[in-house]
PDB file of N, CA and C in Angstrom:
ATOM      1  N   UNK A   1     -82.519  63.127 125.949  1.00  0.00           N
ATOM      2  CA  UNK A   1     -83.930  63.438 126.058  1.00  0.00           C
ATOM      3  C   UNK A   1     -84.294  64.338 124.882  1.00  0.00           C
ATOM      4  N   UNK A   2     -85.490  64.278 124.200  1.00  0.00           N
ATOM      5  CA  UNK A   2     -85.732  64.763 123.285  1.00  0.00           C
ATOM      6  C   UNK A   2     -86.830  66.204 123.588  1.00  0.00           C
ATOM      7  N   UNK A   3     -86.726  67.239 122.829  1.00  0.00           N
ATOM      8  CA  UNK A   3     -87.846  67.676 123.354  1.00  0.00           C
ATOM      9  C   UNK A   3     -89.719  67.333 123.087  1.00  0.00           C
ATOM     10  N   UNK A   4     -89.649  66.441 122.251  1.00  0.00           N
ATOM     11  CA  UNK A   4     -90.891  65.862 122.306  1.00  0.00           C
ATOM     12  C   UNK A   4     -91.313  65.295 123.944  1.00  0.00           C
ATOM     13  N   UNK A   5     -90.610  64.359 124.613  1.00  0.00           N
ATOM     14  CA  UNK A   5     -90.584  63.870 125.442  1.00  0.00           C
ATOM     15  C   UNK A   5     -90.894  64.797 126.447  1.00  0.00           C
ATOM     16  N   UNK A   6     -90.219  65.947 127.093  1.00  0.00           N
ATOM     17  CA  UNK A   6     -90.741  67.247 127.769  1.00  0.00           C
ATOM     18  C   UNK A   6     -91.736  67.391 127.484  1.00  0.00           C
ATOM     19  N   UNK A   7     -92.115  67.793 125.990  1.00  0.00           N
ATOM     20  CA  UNK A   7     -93.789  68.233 125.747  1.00  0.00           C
ATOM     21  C   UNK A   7     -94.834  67.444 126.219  1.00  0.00           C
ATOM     22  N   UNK A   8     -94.753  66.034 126.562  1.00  0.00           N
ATOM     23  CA  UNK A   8     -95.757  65.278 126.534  1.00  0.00           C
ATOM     24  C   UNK A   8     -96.193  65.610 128.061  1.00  0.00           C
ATOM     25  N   UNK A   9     -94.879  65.814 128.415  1.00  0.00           N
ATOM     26  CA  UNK A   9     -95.175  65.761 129.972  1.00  0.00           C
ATOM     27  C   UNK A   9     -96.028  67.273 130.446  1.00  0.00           C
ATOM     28  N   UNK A  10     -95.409  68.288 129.446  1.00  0.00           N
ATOM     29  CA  UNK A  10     -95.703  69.373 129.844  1.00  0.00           C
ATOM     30  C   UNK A  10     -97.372  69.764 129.377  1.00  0.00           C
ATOM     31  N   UNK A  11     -97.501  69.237 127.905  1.00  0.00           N
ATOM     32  CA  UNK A  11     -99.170  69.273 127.586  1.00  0.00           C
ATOM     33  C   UNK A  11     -99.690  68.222 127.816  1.00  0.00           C
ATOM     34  N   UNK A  12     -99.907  67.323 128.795  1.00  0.00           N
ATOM     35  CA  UNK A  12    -100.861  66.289 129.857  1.00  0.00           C
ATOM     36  C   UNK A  12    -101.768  66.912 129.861  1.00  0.00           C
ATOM     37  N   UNK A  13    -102.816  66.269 129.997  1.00  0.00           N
ATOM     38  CA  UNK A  13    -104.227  67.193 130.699  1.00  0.00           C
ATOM     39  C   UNK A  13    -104.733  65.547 131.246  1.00  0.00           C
ATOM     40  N   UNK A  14    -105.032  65.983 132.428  1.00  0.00           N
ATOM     41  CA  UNK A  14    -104.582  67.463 133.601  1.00  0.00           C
ATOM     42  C   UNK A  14    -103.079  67.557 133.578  1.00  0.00           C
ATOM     43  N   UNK A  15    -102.797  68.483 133.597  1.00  0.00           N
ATOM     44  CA  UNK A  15    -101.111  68.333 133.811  1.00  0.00           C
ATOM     45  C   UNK A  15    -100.803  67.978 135.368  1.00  0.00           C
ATOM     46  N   UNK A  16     -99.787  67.624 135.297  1.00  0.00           N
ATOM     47  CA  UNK A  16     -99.174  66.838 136.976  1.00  0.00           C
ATOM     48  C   UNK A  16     -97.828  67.306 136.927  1.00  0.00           C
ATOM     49  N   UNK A  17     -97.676  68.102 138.068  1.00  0.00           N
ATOM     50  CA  UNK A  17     -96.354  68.177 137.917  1.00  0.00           C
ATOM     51  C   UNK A  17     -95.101  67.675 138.099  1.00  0.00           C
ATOM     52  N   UNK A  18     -94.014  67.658 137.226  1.00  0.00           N
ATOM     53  CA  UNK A  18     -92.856  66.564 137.436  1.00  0.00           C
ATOM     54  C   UNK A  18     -91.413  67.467 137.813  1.00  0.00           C
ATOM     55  N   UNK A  19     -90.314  66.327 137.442  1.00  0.00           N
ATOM     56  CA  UNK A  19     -89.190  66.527 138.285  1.00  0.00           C
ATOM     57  C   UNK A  19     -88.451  66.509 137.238  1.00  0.00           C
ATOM     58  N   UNK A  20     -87.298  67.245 136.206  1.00  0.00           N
ATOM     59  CA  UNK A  20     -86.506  67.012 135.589  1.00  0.00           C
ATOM     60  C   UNK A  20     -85.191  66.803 136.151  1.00  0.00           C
ATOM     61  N   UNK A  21     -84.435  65.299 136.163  1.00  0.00           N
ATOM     62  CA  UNK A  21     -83.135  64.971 136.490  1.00  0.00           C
ATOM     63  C   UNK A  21     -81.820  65.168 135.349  1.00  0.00           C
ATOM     64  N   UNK A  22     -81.216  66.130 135.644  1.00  0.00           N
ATOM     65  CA  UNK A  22     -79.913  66.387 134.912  1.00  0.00           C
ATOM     66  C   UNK A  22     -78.734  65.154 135.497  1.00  0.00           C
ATOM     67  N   UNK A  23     -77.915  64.829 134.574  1.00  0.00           N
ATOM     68  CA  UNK A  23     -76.665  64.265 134.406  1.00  0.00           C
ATOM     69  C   UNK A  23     -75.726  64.680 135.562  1.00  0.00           C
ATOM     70  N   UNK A  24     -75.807  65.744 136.147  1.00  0.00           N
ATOM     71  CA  UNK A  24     -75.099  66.414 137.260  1.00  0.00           C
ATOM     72  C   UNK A  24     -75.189  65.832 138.542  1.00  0.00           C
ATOM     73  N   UNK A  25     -76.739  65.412 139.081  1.00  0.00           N
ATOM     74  CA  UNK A  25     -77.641  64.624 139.954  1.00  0.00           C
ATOM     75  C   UNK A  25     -78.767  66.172 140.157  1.00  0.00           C
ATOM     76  N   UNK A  26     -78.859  67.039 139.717  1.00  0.00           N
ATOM     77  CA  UNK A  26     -79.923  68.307 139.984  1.00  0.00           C
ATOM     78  C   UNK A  26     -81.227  67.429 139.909  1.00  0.00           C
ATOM     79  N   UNK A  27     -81.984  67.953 140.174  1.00  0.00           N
ATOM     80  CA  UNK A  27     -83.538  67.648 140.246  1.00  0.00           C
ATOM     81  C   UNK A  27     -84.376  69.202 140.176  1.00  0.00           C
ATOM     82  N   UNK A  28     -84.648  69.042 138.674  1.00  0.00           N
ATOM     83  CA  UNK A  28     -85.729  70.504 138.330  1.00  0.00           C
ATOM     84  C   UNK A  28     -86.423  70.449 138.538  1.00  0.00           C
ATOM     85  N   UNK A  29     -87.751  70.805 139.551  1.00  0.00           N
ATOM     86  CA  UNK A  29     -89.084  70.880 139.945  1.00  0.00           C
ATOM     87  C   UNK A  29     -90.042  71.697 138.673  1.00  0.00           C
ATOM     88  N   UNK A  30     -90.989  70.966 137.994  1.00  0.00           N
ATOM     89  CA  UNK A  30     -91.717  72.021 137.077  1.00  0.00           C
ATOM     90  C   UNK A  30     -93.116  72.436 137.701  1.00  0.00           C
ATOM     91  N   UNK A  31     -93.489  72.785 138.733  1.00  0.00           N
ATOM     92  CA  UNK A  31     -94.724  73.148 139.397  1.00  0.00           C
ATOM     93  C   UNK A  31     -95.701  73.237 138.388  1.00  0.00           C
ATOM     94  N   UNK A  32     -95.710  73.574 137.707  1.00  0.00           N
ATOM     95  CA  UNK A  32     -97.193  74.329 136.634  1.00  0.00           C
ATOM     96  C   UNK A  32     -96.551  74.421 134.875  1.00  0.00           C
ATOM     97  N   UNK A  33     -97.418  74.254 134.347  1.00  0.00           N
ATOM     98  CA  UNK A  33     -96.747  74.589 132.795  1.00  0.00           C
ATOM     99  C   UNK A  33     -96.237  76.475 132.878  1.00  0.00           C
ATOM    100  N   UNK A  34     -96.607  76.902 133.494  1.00  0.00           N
ATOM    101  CA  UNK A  34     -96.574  78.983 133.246  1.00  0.00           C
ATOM    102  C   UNK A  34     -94.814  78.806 134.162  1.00  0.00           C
ATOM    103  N   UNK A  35     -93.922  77.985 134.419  1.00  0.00           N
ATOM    104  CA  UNK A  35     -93.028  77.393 135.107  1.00  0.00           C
ATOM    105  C   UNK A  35     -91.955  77.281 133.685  1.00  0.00           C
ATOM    106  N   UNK A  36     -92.435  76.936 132.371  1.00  0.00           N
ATOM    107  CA  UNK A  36     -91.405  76.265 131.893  1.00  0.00           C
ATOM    108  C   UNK A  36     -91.508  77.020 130.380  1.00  0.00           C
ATOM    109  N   UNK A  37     -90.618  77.385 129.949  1.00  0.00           N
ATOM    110  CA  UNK A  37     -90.816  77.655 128.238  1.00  0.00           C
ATOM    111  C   UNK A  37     -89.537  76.558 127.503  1.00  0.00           C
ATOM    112  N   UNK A  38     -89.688  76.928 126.394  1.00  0.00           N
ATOM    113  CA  UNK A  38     -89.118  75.945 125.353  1.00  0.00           C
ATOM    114  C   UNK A  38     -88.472  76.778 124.485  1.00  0.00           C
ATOM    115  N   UNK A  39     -87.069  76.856 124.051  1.00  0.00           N
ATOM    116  CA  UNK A  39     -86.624  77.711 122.731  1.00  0.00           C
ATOM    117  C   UNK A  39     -87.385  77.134 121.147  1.00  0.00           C
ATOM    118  N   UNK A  40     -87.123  77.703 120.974  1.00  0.00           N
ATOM    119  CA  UNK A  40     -87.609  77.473 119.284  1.00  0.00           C
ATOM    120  C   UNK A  40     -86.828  76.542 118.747  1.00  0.00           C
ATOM    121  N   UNK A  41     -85.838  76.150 118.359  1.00  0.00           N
ATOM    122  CA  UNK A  41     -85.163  75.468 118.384  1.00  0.00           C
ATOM    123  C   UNK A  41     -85.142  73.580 119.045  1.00  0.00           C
ATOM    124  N   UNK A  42     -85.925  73.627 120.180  1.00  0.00           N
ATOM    125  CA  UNK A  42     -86.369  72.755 121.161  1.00  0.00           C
ATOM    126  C   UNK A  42     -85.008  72.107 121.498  1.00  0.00           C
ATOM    127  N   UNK A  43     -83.722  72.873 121.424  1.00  0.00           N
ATOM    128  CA  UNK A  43     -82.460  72.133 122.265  1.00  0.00           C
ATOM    129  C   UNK A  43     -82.782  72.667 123.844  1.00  0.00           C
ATOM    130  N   UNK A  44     -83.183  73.700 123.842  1.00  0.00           N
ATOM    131  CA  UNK A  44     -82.977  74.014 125.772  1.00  0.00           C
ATOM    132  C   UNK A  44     -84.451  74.410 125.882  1.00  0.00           C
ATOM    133  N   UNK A  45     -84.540  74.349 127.249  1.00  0.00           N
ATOM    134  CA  UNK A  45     -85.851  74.611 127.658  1.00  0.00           C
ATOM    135  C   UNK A  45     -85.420  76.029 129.096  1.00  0.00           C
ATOM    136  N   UNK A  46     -86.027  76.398 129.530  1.00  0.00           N
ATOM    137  CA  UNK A  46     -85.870  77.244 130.459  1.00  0.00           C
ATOM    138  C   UNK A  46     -87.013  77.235 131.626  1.00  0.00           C
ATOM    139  N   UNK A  47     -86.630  76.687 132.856  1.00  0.00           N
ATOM    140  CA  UNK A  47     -87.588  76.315 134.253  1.00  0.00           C
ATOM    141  C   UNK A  47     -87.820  77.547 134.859  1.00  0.00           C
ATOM    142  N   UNK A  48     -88.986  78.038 135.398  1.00  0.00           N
ATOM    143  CA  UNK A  48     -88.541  79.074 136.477  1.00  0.00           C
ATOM    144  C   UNK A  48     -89.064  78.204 137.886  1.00  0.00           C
ATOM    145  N   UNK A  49     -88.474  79.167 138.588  1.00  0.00           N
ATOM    146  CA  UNK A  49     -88.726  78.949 140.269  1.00  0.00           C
ATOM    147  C   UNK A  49     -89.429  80.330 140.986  1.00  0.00           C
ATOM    148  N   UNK A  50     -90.513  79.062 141.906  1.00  0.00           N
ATOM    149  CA  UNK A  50     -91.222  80.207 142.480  1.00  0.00           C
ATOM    150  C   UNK A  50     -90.373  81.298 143.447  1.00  0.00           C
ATOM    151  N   UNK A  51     -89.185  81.454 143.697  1.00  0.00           N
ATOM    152  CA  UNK A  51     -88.746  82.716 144.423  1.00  0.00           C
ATOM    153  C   UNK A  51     -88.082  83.224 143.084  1.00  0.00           C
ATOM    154  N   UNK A  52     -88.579  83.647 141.603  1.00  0.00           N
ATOM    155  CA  UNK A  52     -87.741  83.850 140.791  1.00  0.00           C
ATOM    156  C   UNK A  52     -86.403  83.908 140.392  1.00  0.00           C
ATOM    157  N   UNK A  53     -85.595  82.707 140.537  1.00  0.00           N
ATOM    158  CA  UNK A  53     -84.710  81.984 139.926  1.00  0.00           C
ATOM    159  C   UNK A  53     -84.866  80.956 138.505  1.00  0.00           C
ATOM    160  N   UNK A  54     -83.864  81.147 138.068  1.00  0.00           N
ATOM    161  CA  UNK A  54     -84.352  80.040 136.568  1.00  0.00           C
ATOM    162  C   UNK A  54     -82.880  79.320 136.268  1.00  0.00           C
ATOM    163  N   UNK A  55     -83.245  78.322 135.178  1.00  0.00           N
ATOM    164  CA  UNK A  55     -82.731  77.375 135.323  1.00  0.00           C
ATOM    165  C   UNK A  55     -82.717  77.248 133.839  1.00  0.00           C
ATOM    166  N   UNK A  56     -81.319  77.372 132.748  1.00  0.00           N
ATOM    167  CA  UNK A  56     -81.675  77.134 131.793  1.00  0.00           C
ATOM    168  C   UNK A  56     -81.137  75.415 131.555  1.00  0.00           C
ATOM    169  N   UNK A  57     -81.640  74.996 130.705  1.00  0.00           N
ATOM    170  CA  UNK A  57     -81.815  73.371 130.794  1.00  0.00           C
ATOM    171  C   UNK A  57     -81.716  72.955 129.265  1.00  0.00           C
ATOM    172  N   UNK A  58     -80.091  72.589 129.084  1.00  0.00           N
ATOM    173  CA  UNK A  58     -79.817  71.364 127.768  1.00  0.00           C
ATOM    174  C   UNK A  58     -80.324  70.136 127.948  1.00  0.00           C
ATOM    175  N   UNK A  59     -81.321  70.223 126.739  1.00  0.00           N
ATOM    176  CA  UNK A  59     -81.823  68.618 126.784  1.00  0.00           C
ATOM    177  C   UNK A  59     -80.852  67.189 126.624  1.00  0.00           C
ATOM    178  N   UNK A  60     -79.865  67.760 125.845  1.00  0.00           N
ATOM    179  CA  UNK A  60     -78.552  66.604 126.066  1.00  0.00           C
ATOM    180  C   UNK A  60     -78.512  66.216 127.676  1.00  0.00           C
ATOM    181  N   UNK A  61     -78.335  67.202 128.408  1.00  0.00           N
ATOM    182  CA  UNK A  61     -78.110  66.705 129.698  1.00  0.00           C
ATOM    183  C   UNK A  61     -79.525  66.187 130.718  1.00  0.00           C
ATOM    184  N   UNK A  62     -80.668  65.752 130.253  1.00  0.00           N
ATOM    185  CA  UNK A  62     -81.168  65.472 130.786  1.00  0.00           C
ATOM    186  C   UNK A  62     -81.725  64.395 130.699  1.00  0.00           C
ATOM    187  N   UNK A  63     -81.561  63.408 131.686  1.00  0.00           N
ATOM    188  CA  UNK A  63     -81.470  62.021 131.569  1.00  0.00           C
ATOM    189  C   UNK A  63     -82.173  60.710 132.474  1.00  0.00           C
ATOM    190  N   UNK A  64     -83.717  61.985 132.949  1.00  0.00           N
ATOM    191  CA  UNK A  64     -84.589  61.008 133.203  1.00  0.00           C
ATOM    192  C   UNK A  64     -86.097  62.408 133.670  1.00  0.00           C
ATOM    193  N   UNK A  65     -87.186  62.103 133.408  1.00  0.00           N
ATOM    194  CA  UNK A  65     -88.314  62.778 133.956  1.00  0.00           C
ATOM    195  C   UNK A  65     -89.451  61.993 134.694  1.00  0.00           C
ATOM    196  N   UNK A  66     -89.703  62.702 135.777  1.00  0.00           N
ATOM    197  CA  UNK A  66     -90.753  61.975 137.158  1.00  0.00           C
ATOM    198  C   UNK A  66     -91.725  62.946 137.246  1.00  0.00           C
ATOM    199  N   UNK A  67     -92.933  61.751 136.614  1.00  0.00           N
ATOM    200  CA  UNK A  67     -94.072  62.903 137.601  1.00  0.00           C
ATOM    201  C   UNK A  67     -94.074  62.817 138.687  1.00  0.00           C
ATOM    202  N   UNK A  68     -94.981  64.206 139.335  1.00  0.00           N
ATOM    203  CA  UNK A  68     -94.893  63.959 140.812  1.00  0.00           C
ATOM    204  C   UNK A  68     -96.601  64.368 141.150  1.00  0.00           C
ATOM    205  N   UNK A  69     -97.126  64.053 142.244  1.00  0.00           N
ATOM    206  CA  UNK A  69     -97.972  64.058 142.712  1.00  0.00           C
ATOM    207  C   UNK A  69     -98.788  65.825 142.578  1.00  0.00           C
ATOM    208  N   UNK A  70    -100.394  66.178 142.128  1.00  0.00           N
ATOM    209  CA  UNK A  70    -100.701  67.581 142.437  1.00  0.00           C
ATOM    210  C   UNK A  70    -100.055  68.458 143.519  1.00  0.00           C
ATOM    211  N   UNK A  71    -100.186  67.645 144.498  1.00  0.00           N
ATOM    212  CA  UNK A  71    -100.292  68.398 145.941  1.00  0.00           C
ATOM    213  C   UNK A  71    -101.064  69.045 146.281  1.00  0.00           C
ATOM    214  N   UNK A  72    -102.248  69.053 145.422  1.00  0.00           N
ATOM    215  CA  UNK A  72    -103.703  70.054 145.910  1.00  0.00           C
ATOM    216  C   UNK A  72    -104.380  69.850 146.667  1.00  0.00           C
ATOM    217  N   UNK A  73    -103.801  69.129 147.594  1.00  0.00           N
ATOM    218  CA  UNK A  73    -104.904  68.875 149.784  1.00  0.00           C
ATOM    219  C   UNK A  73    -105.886  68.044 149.408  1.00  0.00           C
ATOM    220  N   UNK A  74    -105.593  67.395 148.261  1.00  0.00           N
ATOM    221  CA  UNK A  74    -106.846  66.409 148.084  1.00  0.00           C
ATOM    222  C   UNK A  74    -106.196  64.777 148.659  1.00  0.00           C
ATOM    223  N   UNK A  75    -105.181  64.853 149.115  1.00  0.00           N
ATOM    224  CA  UNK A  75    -104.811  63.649 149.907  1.00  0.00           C
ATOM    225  C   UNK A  75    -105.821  63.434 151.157  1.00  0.00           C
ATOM    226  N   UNK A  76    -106.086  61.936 151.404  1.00  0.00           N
ATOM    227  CA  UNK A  76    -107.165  61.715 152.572  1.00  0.00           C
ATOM    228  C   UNK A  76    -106.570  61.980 153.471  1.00  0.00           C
ATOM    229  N   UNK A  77    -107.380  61.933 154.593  1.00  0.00           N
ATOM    230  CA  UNK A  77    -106.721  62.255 155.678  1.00  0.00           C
ATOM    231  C   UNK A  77    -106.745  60.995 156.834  1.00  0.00           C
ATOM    232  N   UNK A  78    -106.362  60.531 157.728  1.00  0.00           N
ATOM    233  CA  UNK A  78    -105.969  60.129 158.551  1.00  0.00           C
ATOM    234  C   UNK A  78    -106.267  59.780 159.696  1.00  0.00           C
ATOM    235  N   UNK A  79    -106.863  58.897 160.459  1.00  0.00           N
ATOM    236  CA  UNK A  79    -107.887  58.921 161.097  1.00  0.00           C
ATOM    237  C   UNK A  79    -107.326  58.100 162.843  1.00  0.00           C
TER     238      UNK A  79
END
């Protein structure tokens, strides 16, 4: 995975948030862009998690990205 490929996902507008799958079977949740930075370099990226945990992330090892749905309660409802 390149880091171009991250970026696209990450500067979307609207952005949507996705799922980064590592080589391991992990699944990185990126909730929001204020969630993710990028080294300078663009080999690793660094995820955070909302109970502040982080996740630093070689793009070598990452080997597929999913958007995933807002989740902003704008799903219909059900009748």
């Amino acid at each position: 995975m390149t880091i171009q490929q991250i970026r696209n996902f990450y500067d979307a507008e609207p952005f949507q948030p996705f799922v980064i799958h590592l080589a391991d079977g992990r699944e990185i949740p990126v909730p929001s862009r204020e969630f993710m930075a990028s080294a300078p370099s663009g080999r690793t990226v660094i995820v955070y998690q909302p109970n502040d945990t982080w996740n630093v992330i070689d793009l070598l090892l990452v080997t597929d990205l999913e958007a995933k749905p807002a989740g902003n309660g704008a799903r219909r409802r059900k009748r």
